[in-house]
PDB file of N, CA and C in Angstrom:
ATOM      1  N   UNK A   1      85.208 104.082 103.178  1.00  0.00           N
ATOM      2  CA  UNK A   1      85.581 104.887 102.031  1.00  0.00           C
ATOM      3  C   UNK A   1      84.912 104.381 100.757  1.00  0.00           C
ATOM      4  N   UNK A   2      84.507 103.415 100.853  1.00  0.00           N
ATOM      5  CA  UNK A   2      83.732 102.745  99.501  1.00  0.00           C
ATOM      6  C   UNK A   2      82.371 103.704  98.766  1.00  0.00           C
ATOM      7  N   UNK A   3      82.063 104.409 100.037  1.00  0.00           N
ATOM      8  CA  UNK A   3      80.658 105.055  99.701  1.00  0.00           C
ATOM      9  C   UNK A   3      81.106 105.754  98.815  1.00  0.00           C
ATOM     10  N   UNK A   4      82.507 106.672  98.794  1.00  0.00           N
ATOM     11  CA  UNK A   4      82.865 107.574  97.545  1.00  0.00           C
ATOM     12  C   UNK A   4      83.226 106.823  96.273  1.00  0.00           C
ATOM     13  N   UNK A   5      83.774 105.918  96.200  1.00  0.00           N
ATOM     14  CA  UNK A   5      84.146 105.239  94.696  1.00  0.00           C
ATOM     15  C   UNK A   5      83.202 103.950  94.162  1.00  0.00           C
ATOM     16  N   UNK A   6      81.852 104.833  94.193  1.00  0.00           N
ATOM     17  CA  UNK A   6      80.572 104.042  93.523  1.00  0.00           C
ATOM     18  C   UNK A   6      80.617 104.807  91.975  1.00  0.00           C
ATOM     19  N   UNK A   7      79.712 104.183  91.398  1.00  0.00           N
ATOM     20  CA  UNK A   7      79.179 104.909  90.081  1.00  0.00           C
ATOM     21  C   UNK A   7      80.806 105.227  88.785  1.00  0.00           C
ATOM     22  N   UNK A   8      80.673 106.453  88.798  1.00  0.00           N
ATOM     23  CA  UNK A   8      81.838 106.398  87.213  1.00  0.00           C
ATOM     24  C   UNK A   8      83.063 106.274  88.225  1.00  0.00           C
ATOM     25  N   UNK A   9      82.801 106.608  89.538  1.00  0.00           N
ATOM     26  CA  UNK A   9      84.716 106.600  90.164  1.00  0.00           C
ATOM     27  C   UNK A   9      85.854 105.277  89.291  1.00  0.00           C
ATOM     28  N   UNK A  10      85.051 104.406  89.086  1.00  0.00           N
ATOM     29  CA  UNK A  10      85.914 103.355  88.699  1.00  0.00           C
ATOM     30  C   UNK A  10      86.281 103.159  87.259  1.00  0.00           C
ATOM     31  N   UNK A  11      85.389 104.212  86.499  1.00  0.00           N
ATOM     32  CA  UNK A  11      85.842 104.260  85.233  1.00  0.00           C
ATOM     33  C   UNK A  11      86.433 105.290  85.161  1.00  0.00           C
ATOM     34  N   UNK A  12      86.712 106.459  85.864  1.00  0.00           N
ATOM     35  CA  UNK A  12      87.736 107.550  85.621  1.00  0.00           C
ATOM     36  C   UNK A  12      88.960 106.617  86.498  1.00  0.00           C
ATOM     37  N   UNK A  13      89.238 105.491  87.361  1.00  0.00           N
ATOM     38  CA  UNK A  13      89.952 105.362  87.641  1.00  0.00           C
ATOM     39  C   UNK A  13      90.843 105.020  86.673  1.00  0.00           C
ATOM     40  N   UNK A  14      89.952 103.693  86.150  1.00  0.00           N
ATOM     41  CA  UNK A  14      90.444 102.727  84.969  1.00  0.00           C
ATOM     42  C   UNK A  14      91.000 103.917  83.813  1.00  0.00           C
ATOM     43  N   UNK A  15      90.669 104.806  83.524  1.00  0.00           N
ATOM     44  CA  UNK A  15      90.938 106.012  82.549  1.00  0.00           C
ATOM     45  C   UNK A  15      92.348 106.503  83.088  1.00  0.00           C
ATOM     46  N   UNK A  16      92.345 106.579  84.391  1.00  0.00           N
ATOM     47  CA  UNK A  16      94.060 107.623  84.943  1.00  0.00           C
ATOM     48  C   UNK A  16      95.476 106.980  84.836  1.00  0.00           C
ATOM     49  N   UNK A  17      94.540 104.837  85.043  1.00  0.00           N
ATOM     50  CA  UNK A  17      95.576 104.443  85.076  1.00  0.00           C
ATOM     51  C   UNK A  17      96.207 103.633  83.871  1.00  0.00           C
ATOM     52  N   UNK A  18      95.326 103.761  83.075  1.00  0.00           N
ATOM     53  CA  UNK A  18      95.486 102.909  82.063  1.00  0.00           C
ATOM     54  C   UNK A  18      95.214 103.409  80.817  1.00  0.00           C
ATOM     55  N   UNK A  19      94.403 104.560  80.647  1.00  0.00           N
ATOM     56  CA  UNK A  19      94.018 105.167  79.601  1.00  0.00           C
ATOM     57  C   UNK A  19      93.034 104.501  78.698  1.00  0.00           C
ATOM     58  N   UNK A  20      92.243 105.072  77.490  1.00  0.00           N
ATOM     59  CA  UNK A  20      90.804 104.547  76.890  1.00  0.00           C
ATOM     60  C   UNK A  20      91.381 103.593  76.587  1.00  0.00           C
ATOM     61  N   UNK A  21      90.402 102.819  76.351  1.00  0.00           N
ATOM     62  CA  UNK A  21      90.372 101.662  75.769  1.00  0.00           C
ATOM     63  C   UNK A  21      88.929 101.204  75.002  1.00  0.00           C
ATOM     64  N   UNK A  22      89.310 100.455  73.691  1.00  0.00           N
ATOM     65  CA  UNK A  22      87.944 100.207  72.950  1.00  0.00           C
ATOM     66  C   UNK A  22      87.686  99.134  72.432  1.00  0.00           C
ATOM     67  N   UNK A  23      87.281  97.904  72.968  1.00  0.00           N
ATOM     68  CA  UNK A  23      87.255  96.778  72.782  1.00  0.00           C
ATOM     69  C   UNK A  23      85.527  96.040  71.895  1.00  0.00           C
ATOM     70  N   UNK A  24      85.212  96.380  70.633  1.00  0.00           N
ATOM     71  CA  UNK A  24      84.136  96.232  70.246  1.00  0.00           C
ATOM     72  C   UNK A  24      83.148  94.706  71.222  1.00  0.00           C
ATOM     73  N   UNK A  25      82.111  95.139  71.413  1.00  0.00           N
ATOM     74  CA  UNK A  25      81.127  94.024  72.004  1.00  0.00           C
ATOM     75  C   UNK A  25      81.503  94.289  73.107  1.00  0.00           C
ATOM     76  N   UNK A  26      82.450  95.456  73.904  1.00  0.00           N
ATOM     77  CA  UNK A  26      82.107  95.221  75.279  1.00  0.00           C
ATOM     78  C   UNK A  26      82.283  96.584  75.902  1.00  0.00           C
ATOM     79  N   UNK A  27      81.480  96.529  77.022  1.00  0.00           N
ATOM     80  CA  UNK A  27      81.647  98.013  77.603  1.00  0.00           C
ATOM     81  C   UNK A  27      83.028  98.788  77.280  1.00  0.00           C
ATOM     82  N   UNK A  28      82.880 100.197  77.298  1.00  0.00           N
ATOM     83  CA  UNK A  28      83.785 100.865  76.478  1.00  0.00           C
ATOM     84  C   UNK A  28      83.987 102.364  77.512  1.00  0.00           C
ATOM     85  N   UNK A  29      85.014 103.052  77.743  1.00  0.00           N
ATOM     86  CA  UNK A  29      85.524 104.046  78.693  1.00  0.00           C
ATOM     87  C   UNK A  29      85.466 105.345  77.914  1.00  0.00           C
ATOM     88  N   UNK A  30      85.277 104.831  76.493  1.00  0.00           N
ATOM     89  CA  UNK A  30      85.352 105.590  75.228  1.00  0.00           C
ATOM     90  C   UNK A  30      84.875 107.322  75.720  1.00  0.00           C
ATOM     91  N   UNK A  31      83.047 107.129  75.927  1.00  0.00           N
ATOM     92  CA  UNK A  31      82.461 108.296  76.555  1.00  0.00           C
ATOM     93  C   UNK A  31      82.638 109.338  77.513  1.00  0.00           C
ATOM     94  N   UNK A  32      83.683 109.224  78.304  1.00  0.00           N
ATOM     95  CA  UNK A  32      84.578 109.474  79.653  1.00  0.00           C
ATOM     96  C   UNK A  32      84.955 111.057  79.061  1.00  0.00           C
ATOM     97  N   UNK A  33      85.294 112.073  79.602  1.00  0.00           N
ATOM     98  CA  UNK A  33      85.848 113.612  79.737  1.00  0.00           C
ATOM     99  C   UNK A  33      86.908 113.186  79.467  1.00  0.00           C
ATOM    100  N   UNK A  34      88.047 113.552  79.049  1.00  0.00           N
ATOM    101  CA  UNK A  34      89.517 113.481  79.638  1.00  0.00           C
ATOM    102  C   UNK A  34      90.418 114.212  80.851  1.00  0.00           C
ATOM    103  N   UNK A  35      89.853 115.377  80.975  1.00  0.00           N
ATOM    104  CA  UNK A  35      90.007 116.263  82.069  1.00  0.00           C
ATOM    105  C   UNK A  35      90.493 115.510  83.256  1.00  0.00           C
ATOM    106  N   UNK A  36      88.839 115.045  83.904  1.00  0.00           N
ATOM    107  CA  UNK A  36      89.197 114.552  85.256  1.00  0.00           C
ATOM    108  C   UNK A  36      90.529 113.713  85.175  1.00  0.00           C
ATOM    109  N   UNK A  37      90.617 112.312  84.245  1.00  0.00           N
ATOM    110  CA  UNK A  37      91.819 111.431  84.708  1.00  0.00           C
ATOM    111  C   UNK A  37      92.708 112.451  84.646  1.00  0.00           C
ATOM    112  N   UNK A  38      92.711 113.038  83.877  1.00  0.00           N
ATOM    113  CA  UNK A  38      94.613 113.777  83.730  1.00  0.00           C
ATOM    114  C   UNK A  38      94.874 114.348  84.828  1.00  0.00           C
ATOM    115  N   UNK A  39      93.714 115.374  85.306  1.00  0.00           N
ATOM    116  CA  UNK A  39      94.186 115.644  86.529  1.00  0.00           C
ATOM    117  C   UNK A  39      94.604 114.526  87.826  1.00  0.00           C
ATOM    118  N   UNK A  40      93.228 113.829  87.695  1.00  0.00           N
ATOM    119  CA  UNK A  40      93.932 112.224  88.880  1.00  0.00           C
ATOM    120  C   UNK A  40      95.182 111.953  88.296  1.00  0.00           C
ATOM    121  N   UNK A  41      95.797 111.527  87.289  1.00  0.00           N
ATOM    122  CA  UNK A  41      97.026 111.152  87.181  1.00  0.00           C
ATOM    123  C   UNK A  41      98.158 112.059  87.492  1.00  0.00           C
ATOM    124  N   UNK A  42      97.943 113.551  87.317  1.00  0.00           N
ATOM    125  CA  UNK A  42      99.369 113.863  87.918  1.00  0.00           C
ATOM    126  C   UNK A  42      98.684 114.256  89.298  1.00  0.00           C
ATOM    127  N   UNK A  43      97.861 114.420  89.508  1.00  0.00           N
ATOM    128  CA  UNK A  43      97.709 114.436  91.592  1.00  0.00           C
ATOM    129  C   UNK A  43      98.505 112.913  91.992  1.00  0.00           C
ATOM    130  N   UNK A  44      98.252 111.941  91.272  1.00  0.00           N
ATOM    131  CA  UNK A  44      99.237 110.798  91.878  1.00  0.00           C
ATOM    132  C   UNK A  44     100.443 110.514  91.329  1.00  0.00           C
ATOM    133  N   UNK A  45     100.755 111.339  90.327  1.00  0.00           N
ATOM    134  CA  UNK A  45     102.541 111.230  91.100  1.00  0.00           C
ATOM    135  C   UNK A  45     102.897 111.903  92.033  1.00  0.00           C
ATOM    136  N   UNK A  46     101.856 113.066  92.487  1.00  0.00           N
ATOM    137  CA  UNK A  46     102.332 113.760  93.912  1.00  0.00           C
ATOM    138  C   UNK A  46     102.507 112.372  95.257  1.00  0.00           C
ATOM    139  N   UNK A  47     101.521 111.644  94.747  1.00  0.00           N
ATOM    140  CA  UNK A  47     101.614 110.873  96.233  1.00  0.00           C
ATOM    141  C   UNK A  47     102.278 109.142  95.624  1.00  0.00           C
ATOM    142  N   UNK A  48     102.563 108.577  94.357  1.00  0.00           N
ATOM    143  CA  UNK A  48     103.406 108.133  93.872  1.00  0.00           C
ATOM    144  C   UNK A  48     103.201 106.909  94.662  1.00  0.00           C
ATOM    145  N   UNK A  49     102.447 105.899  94.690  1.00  0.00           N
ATOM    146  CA  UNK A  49     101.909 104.366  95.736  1.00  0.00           C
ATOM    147  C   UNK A  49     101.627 103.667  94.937  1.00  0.00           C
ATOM    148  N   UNK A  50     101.840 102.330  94.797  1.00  0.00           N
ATOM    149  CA  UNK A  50     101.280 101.308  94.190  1.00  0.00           C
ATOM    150  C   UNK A  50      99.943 100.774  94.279  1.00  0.00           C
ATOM    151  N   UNK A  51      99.465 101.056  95.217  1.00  0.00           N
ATOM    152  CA  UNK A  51      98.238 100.437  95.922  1.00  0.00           C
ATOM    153  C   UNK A  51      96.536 101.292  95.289  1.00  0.00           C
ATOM    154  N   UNK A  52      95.779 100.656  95.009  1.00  0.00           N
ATOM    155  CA  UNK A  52      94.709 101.259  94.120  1.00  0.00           C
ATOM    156  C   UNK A  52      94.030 102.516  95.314  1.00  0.00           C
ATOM    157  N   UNK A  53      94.586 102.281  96.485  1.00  0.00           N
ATOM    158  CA  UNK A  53      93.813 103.583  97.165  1.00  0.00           C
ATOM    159  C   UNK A  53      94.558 104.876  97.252  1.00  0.00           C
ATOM    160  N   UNK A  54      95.742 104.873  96.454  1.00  0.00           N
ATOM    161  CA  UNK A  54      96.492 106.264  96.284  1.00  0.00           C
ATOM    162  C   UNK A  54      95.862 106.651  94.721  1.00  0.00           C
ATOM    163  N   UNK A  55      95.487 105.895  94.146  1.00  0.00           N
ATOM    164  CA  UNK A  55      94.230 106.321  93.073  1.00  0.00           C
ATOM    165  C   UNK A  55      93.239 107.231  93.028  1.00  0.00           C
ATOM    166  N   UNK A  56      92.224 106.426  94.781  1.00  0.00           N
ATOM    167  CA  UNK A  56      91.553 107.099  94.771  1.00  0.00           C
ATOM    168  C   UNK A  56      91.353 108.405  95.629  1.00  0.00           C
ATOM    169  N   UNK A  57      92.878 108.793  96.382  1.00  0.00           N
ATOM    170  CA  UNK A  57      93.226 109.420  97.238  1.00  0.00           C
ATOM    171  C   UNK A  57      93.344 110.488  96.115  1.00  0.00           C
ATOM    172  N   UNK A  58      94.203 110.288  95.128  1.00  0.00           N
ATOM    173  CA  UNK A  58      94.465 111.226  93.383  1.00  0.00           C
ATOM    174  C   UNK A  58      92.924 111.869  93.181  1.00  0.00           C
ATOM    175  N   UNK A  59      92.089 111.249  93.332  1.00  0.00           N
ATOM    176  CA  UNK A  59      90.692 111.451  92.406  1.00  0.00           C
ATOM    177  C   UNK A  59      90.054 111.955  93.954  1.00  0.00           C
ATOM    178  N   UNK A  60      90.087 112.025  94.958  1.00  0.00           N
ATOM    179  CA  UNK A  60      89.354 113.144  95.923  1.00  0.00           C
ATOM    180  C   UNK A  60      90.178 114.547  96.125  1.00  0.00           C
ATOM    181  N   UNK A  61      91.599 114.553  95.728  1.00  0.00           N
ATOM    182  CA  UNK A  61      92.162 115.248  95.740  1.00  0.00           C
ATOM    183  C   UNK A  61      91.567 116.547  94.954  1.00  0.00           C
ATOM    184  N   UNK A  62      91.656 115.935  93.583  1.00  0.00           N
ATOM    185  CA  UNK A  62      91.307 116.656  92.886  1.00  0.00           C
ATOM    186  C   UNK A  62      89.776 117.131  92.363  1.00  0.00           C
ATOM    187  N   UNK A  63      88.876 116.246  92.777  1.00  0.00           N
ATOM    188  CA  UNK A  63      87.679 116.373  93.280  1.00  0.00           C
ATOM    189  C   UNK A  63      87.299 117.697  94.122  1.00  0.00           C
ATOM    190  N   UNK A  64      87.623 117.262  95.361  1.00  0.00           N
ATOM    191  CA  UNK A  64      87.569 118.468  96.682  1.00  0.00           C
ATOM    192  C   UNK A  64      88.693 119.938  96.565  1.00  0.00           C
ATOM    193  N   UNK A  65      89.825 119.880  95.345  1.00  0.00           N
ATOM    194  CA  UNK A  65      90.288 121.029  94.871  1.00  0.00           C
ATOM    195  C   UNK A  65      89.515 122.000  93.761  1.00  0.00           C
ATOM    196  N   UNK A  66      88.728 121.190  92.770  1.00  0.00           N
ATOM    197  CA  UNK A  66      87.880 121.673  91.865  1.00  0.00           C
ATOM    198  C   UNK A  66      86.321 122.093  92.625  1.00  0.00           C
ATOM    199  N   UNK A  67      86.083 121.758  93.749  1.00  0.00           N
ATOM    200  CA  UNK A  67      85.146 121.979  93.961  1.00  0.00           C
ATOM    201  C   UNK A  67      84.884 123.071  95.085  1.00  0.00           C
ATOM    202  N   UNK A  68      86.178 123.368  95.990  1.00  0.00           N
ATOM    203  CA  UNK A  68      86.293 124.266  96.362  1.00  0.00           C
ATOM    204  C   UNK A  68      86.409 125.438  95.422  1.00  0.00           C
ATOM    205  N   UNK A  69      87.592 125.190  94.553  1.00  0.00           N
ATOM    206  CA  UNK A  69      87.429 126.060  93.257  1.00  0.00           C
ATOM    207  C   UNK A  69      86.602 126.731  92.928  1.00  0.00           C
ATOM    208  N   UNK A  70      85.613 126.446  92.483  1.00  0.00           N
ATOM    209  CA  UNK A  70      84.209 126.854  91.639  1.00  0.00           C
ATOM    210  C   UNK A  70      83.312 127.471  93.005  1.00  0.00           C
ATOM    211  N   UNK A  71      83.215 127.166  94.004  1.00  0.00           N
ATOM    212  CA  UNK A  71      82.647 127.361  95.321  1.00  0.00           C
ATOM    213  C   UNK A  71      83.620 128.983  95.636  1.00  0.00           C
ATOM    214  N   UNK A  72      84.521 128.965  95.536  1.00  0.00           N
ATOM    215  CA  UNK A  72      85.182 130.365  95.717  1.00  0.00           C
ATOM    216  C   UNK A  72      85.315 131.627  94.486  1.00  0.00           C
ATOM    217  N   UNK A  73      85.344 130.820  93.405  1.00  0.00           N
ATOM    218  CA  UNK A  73      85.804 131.525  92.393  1.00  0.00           C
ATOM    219  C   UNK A  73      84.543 132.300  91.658  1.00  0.00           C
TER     220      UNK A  73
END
């Protein structure tokens, strides 16, 4: 499952679960959509886990719902 949460996966994660953050002199989440997390965050109170892979279970969810989406619509 790693092959999917390369590249920004880990900064929209860091965004769903924790929200921006802006710490001068160091990388910054600042640039990020807001869209995607919000949606990852309430797809995971549907599935409501402690564990960082109901995160990313939140963020294919809604991934593979938006993308069927646009593919049908």
């Amino acid at each position: 499952m790693n092959i999917w949460s390369r590249w920004d996966a880990g900064w929209y994660q860091h965004i769903a679960k924790h929200g921006y953050q802006f710490i001068p002199g160091r990388e910054s989440n600042a640039a990020f959509f807001p869209i995607y997390p919000m949606l990852m965050r309430a797809a995971h109170l549907l599935i409501a886990h402690e564990r960082d892979l109901s995160w990313f279970i939140a963020g294919m969810i809604v991934s593979n719902r938006l993308s069927l989406g646009s593919w049908l619509g």
